[in-house]
Protein backbone atom coordinates (compact mmCIF):
# COMPACT_ATOMS: atom_id res chain seq x y z
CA UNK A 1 14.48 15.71 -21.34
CA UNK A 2 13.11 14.33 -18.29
CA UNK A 3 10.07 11.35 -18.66
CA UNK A 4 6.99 12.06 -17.02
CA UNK A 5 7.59 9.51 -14.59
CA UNK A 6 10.39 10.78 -13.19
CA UNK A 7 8.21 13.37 -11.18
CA UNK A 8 7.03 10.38 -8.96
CA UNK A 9 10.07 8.04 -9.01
CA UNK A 10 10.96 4.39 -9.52
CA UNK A 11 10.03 1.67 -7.40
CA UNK A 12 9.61 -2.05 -7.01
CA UNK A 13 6.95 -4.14 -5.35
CA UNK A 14 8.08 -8.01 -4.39
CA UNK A 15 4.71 -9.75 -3.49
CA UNK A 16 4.96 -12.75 -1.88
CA UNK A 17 1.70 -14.56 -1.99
CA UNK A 18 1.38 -17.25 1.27
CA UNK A 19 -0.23 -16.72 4.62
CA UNK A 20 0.01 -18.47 7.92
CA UNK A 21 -4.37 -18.21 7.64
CA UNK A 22 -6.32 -16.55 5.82
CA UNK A 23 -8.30 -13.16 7.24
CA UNK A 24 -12.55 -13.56 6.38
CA UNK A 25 -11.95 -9.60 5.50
CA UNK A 26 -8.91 -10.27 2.84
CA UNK A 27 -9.18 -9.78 -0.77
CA UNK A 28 -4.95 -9.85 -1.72
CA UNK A 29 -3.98 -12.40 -3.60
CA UNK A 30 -2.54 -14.26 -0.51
CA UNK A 31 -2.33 -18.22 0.05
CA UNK A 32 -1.80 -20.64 2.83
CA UNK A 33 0.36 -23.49 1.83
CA UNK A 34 1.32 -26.66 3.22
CA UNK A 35 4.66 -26.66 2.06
CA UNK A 36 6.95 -24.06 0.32
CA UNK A 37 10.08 -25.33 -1.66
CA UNK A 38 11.57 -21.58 -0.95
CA UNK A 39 14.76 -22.25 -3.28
CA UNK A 40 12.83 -22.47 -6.29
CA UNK A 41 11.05 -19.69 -5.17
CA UNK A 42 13.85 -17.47 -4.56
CA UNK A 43 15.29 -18.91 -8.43
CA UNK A 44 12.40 -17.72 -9.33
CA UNK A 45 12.44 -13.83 -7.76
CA UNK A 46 16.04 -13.83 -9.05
CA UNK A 47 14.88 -14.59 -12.73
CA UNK A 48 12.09 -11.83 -12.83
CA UNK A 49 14.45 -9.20 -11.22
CA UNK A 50 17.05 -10.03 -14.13
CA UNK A 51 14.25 -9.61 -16.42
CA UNK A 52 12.76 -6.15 -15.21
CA UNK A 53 16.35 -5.05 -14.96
CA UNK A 54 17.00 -5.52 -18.64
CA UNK A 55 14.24 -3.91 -19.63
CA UNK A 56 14.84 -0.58 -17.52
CA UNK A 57 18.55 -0.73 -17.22
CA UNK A 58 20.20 2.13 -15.21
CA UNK A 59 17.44 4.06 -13.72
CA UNK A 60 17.70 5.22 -10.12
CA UNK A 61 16.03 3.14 -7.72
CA UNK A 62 14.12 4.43 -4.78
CA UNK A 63 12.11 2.59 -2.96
CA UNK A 64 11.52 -1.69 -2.49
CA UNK A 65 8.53 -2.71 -0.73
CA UNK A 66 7.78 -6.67 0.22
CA UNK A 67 4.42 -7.10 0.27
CA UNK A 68 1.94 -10.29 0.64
CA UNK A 69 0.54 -12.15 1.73
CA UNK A 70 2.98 -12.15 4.58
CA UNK A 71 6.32 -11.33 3.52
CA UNK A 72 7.90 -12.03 7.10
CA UNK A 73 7.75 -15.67 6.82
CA UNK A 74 10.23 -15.55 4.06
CA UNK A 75 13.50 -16.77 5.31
CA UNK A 76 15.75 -13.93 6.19
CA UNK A 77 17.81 -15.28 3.67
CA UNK A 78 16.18 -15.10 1.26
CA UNK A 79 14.99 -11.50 1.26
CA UNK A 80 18.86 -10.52 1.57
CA UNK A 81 19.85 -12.66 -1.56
CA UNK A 82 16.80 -10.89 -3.19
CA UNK A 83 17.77 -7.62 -2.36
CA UNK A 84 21.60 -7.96 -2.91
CA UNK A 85 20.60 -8.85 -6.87
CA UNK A 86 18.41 -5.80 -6.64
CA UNK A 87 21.55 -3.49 -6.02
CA UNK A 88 23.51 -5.29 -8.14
CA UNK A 89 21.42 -4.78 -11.23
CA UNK A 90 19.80 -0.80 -10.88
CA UNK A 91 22.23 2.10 -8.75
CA UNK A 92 20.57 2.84 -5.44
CA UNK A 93 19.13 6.26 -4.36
CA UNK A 94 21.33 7.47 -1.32
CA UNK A 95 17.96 7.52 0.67
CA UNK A 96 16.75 3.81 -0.58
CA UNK A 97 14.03 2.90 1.61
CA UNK A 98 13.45 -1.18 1.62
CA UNK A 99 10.05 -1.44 3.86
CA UNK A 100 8.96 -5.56 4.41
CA UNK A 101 5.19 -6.07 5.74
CA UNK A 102 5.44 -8.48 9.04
CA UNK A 103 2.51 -9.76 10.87
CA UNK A 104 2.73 -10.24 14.74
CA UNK A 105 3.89 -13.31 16.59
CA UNK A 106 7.26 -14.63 18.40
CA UNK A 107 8.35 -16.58 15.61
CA UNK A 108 8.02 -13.47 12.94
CA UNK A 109 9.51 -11.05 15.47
CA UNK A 110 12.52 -13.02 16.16
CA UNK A 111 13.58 -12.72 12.62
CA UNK A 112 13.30 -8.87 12.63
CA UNK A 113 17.32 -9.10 13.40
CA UNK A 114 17.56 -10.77 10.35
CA UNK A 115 15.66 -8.93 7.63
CA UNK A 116 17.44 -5.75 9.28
CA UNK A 117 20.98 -7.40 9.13
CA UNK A 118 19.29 -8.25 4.87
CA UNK A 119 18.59 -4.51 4.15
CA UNK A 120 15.51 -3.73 5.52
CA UNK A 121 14.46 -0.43 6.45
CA UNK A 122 11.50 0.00 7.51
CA UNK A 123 8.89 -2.54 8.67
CA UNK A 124 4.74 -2.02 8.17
CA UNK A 125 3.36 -4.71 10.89
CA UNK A 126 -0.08 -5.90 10.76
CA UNK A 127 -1.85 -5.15 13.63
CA UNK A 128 -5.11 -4.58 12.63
CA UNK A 129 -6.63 -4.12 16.33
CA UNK A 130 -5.79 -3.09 20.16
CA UNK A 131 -8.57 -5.55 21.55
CA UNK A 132 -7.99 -10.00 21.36
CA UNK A 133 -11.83 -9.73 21.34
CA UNK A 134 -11.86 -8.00 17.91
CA UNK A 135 -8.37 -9.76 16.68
CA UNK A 136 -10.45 -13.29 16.71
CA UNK A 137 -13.39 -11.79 15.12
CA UNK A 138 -11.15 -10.47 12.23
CA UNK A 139 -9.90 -14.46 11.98
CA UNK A 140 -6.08 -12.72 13.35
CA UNK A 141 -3.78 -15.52 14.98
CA UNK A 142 -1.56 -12.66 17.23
CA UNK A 143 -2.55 -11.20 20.69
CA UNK A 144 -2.31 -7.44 21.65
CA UNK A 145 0.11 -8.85 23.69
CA UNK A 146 2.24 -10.11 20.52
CA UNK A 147 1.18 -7.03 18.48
CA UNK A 148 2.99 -4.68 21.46
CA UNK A 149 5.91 -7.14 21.65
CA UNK A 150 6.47 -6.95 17.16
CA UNK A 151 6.26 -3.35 17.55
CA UNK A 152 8.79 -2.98 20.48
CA UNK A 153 10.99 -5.01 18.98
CA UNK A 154 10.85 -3.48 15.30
CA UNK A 155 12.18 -0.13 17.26
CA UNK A 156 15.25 -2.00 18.02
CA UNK A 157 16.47 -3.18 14.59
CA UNK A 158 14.51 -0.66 12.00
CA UNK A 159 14.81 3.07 12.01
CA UNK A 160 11.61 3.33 10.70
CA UNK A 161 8.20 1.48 11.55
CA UNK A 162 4.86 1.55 10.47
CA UNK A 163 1.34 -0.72 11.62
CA UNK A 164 -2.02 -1.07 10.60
CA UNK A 165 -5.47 -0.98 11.95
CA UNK A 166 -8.78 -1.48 11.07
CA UNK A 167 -11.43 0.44 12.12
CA UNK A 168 -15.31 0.68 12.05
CA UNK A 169 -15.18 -3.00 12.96
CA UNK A 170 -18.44 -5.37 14.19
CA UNK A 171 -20.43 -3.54 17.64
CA UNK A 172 -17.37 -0.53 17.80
CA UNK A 173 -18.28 2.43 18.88
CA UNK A 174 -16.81 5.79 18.36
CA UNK A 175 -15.55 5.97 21.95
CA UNK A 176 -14.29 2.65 21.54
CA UNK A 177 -12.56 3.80 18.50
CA UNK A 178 -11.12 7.05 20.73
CA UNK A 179 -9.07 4.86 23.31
CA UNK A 180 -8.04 2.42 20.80
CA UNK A 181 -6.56 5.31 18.47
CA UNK A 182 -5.28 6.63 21.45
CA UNK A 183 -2.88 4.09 22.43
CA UNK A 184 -2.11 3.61 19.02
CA UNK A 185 -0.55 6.80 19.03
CA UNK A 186 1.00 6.14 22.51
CA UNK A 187 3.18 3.33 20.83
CA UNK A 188 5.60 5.13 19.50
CA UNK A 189 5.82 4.93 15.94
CA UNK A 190 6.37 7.16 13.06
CA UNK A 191 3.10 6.13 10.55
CA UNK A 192 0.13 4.74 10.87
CA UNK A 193 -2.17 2.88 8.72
CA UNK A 194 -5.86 3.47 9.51
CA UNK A 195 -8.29 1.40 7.17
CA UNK A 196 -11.87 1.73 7.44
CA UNK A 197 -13.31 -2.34 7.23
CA UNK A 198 -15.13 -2.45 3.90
CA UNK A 199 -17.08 -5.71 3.20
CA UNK A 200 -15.20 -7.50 -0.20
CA UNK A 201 -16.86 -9.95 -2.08
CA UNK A 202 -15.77 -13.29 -2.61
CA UNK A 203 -14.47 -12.96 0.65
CA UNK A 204 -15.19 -15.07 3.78
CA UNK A 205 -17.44 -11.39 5.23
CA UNK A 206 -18.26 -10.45 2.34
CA UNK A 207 -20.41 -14.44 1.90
CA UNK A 208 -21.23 -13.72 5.41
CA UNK A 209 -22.69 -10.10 4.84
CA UNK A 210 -24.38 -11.18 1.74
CA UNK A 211 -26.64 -13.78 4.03
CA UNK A 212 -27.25 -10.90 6.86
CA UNK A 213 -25.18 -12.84 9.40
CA UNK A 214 -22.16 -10.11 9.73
CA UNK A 215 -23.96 -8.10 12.77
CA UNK A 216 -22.82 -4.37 14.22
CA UNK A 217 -21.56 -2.93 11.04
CA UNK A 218 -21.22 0.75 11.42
CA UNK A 219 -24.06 2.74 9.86
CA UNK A 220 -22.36 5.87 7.29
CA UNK A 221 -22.81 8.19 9.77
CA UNK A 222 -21.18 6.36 12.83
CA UNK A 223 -18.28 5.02 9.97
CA UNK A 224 -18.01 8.95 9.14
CA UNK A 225 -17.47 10.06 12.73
CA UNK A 226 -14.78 7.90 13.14
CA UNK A 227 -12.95 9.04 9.92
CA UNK A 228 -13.13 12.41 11.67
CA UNK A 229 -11.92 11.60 14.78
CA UNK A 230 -9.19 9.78 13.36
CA UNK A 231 -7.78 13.18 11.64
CA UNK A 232 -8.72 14.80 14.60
CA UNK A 233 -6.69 12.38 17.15
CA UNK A 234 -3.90 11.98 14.42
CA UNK A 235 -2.93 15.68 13.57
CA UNK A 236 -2.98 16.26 17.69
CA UNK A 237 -0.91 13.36 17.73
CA UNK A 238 2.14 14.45 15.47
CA UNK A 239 1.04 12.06 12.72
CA UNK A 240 -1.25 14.10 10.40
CA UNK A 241 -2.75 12.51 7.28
CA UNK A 242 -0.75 12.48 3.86
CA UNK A 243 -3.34 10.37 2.51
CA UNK A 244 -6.54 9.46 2.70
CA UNK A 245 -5.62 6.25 5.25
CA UNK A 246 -2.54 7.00 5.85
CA UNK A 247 -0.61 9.38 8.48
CA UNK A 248 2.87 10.06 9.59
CA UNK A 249 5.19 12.16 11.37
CA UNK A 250 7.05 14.80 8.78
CA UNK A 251 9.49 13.06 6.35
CA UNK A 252 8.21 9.56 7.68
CA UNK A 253 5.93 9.33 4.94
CA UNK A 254 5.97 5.64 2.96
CA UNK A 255 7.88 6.79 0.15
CA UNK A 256 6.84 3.84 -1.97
CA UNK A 257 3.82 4.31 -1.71
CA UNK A 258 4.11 7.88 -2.31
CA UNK A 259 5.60 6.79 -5.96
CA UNK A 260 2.02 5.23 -6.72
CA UNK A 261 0.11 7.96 -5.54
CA UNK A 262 2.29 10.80 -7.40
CA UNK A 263 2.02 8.12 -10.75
CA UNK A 264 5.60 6.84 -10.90
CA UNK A 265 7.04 4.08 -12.56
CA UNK A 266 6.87 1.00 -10.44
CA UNK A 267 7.40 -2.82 -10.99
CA UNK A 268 5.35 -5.99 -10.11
CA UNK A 269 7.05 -9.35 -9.32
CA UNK A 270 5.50 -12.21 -7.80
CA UNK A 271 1.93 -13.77 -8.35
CA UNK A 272 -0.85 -11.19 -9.11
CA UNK A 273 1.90 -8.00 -9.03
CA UNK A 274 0.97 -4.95 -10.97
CA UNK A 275 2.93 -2.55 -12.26
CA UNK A 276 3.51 0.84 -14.23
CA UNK A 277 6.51 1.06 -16.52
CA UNK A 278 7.45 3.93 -18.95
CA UNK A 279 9.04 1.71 -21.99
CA UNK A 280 10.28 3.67 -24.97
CA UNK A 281 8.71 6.64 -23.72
CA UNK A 282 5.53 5.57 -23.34
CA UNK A 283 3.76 4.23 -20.17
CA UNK A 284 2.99 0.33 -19.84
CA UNK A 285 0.59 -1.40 -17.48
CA UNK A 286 1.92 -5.32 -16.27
CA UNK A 287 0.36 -7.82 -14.14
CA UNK A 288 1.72 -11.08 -13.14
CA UNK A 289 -0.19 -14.41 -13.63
CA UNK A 290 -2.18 -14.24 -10.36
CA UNK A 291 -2.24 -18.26 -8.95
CA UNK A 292 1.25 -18.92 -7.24
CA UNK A 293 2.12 -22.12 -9.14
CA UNK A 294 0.82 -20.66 -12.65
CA UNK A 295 3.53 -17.90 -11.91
CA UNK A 296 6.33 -20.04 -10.54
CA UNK A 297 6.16 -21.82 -13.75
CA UNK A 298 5.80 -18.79 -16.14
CA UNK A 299 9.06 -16.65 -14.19
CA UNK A 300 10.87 -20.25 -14.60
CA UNK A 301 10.04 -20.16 -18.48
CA UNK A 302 11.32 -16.86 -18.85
CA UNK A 303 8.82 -14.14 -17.98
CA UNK A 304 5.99 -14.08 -14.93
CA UNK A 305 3.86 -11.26 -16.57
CA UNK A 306 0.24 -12.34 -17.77
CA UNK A 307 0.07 -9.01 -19.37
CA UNK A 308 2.03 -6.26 -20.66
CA UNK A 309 0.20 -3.63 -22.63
CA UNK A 310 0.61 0.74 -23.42
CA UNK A 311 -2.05 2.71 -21.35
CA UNK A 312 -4.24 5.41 -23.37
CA UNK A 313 -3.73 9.12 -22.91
CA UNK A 314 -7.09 9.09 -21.30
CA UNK A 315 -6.62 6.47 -18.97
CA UNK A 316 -3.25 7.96 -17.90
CA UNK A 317 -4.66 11.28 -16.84
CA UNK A 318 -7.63 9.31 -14.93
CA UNK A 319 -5.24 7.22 -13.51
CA UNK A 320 -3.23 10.42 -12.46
CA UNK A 321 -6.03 11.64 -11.22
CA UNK A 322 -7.22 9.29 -9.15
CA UNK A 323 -4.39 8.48 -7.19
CA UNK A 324 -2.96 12.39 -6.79
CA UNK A 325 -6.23 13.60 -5.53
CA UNK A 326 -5.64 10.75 -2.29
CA UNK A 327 -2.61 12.73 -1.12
CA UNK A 328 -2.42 16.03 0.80
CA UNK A 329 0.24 17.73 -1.73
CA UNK A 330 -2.69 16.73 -4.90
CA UNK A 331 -1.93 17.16 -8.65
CA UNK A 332 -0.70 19.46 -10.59
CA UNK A 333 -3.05 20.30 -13.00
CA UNK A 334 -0.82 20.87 -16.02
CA UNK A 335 0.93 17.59 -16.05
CA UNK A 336 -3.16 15.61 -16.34
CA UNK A 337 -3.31 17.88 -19.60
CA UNK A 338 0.12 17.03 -21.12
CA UNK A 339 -0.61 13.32 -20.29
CA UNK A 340 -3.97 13.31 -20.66
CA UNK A 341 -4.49 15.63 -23.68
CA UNK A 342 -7.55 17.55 -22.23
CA UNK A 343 -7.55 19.70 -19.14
CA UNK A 344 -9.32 19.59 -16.33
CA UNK A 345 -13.32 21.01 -16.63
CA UNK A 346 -13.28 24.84 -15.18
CA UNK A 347 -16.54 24.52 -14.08
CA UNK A 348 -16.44 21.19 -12.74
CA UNK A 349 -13.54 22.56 -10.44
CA UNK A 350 -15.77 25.99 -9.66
CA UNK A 351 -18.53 24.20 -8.43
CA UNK A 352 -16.08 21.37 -6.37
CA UNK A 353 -13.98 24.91 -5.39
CA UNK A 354 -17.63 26.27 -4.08
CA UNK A 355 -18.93 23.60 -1.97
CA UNK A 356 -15.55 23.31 -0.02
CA UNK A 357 -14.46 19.39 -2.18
CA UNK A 358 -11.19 21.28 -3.49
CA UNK A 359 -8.98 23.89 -3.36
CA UNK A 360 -6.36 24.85 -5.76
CA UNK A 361 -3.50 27.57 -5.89
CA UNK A 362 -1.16 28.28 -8.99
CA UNK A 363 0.18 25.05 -9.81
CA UNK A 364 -1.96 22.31 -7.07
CA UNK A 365 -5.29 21.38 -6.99
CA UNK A 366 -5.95 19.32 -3.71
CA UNK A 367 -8.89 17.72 -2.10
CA UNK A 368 -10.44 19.12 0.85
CA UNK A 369 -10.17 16.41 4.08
CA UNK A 370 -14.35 16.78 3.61
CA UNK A 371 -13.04 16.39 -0.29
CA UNK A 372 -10.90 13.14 0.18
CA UNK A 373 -14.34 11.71 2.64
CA UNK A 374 -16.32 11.38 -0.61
CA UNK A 375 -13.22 11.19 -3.08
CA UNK A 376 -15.19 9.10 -5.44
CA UNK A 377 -17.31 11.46 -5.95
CA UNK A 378 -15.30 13.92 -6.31
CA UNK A 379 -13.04 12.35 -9.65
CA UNK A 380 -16.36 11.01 -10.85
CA UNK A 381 -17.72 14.71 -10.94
CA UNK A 382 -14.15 16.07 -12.25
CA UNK A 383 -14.39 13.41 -15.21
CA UNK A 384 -17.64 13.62 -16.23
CA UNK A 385 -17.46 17.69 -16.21
């Protein structure tokens, strides 16, 4: 009989945890570092992977994803030493897709022959904006000029490529936001990563923010307008939203992340890493120790997880819930109340049905793009009903 998880697949997330500089809008667990003894590092990635492997032998693997941090400052060779023990230890899906997150710049770019020539796939670049103005404001260290040169050149060695950007940034307007979407869409590729900013704490804006000196922020209505426009502009565009900040061209879709958000099995190596593994038939949540050295030392000892521990019915089916109701295709109802043990509320999904937050058909229930605005909202009202 097939595990629940199988229904979203099997994945696994590398997270590699330094930074060239560190970005005033950043909450990841990323780093900068003086110096970086990257054999002991790659030991280490080698140890963790032998680990996981034993403890999920056999099962198909989909999707890898580097993440960071910034992955692309990772010697080529070591991401193709990492990924040839990956095949060695789990069989490959025919479609595997390896996607590595790169930020812009000559050096970074230049090694793009490299990580292709290692395995990679597909390449997510971090652009964040179209305008050098707004790139120094967000504390970036590329150009637009080195943004459109990374992106150029990732058509040449990956089949598939992805970049971000930021919007409802410091004194942008929604015109602004039109033309820079625009061009966006003009480059070429086959997703697109559109993040509205949001203000963390215990980051550099969110200190900022918290003594009123972070000027221009978008009010909720001008912040709103451009979430609108970007569906609009996107789905004219050939790249139509799968997610809530995330669009693509048809069968371009990240399919690692598409193994969160349909509540796979997934696993976390490298500082701070979570995952969500089905062990003896029941689901597990891990996390890694979070500070680099602390998990250096711990995946030399024998295991980098701070925490391995079974997840409650309940918290399964929230869990479900919360990150099926992000994508277009939504949840299937039934499979909440086998893992959850409750079904969804009837009349909590009438009155969300009635005010245009959901829809459902036979075997879906989705959220409506006004739905996935306020999604929140929405799960907090399908939970509490």
């Amino acid at each position: 009989m097939a595990e629940d998880w199988q229904q979203g697949g099997f994945g696994l997330y590398i997270h590699w945890p330094f930074c060239a500089a560190k970005c005033p809008y950043c909450d990841f667990n990323s780093h900068v570092a003086r110096e970086i003894d990257h054999q002991r590092w790659l030991r280490a990635y080698i140890s963790e992977i032998n680990r996981v492997a034993a403890m999920v032998p056999g099962r198909v693997l989909n999707t890898v994803y580097f993440g960071g941090g910034t992955p692309s400052l990772m010697p080529p060779e070591t991401v193709s030493r990492i990924i040839e023990r990956i095949r060695d230890r789990w069989p490959m899906a025919n479609d595997l897709e390896v996607t590595l997150e790169a930020n812009p710049g000559s050096v970074e770019s230049g090694r793009f022959a490299g990580f292709a020539a290692a395995g990679v796939s597909r390449v997510s670049i971090g652009v964040q904006a179209l305008n050098d103005t707004d790139l120094g404001r967000l504390g970036r260290i590329h150009s637009v000029a080195e943004a459109r040169q990374a992106v150029d050149i990732a058509h040449k060695y990956f089949s598939r490529v992805s970049f971000d950007l930021i919007y409802a940034r410091q004194d942008q307007t929604v015109s602004d936001w039109r033309r820079e979407l625009t061009e966006a869409l003009a480059m070429g590729t086959d997703h697109l990563s559109l993040y509205q900013l949001t203000i963390e704490p215990g980051t550099a804006f969110g200190e900022r923010h918290a003594r009123g000196k972070l000027s221009g922020l978008p009010d909720d209505d001008r912040a709103g307008a451009m979430y609108e426009l970007t569906q609009e502009l996107c789905e004219l565009g050939g790249l139509p939203a799968y997610e809530v900040s995330n669009h693509a061209r048809y069968g371009s879709e990240s399919r690692h992340n598409l193994i969160y958000w349909r509540y796979g099995n997934y696993a976390g190596i490298g500082p701070g890493a979570h995952g969500r593994l089905t062990l003896n038939g029941r689901r597990h949540a891990t996390e890694a120790h979070r500070a680099p050295d602390t998990w250096l030392r711990a995946a030399e000892a024998g295991s980098g997880d701070s925490i391995r521990e079974p997840i409650p019915a309940r918290d399964q089916g929230e869990e479900y819930l919360m990150m099926g109701l992000r994508i277009a295709e939504g949840i299937d109802p039934a499979r909440f109340e086998a893992m959850s043990g409750q079904a969804l509320p009837e009349r909590a999904i009438g009155d969300l049905e009635e005010i245009g937050m959901i829809t459902r058909d036979t075997d879906r229930l989705r959220a409506t793009p006004r739905g996935r605005l306020v999604l929140n909202a929405v799960i907090r009202a399908l939970l509490a009903g």
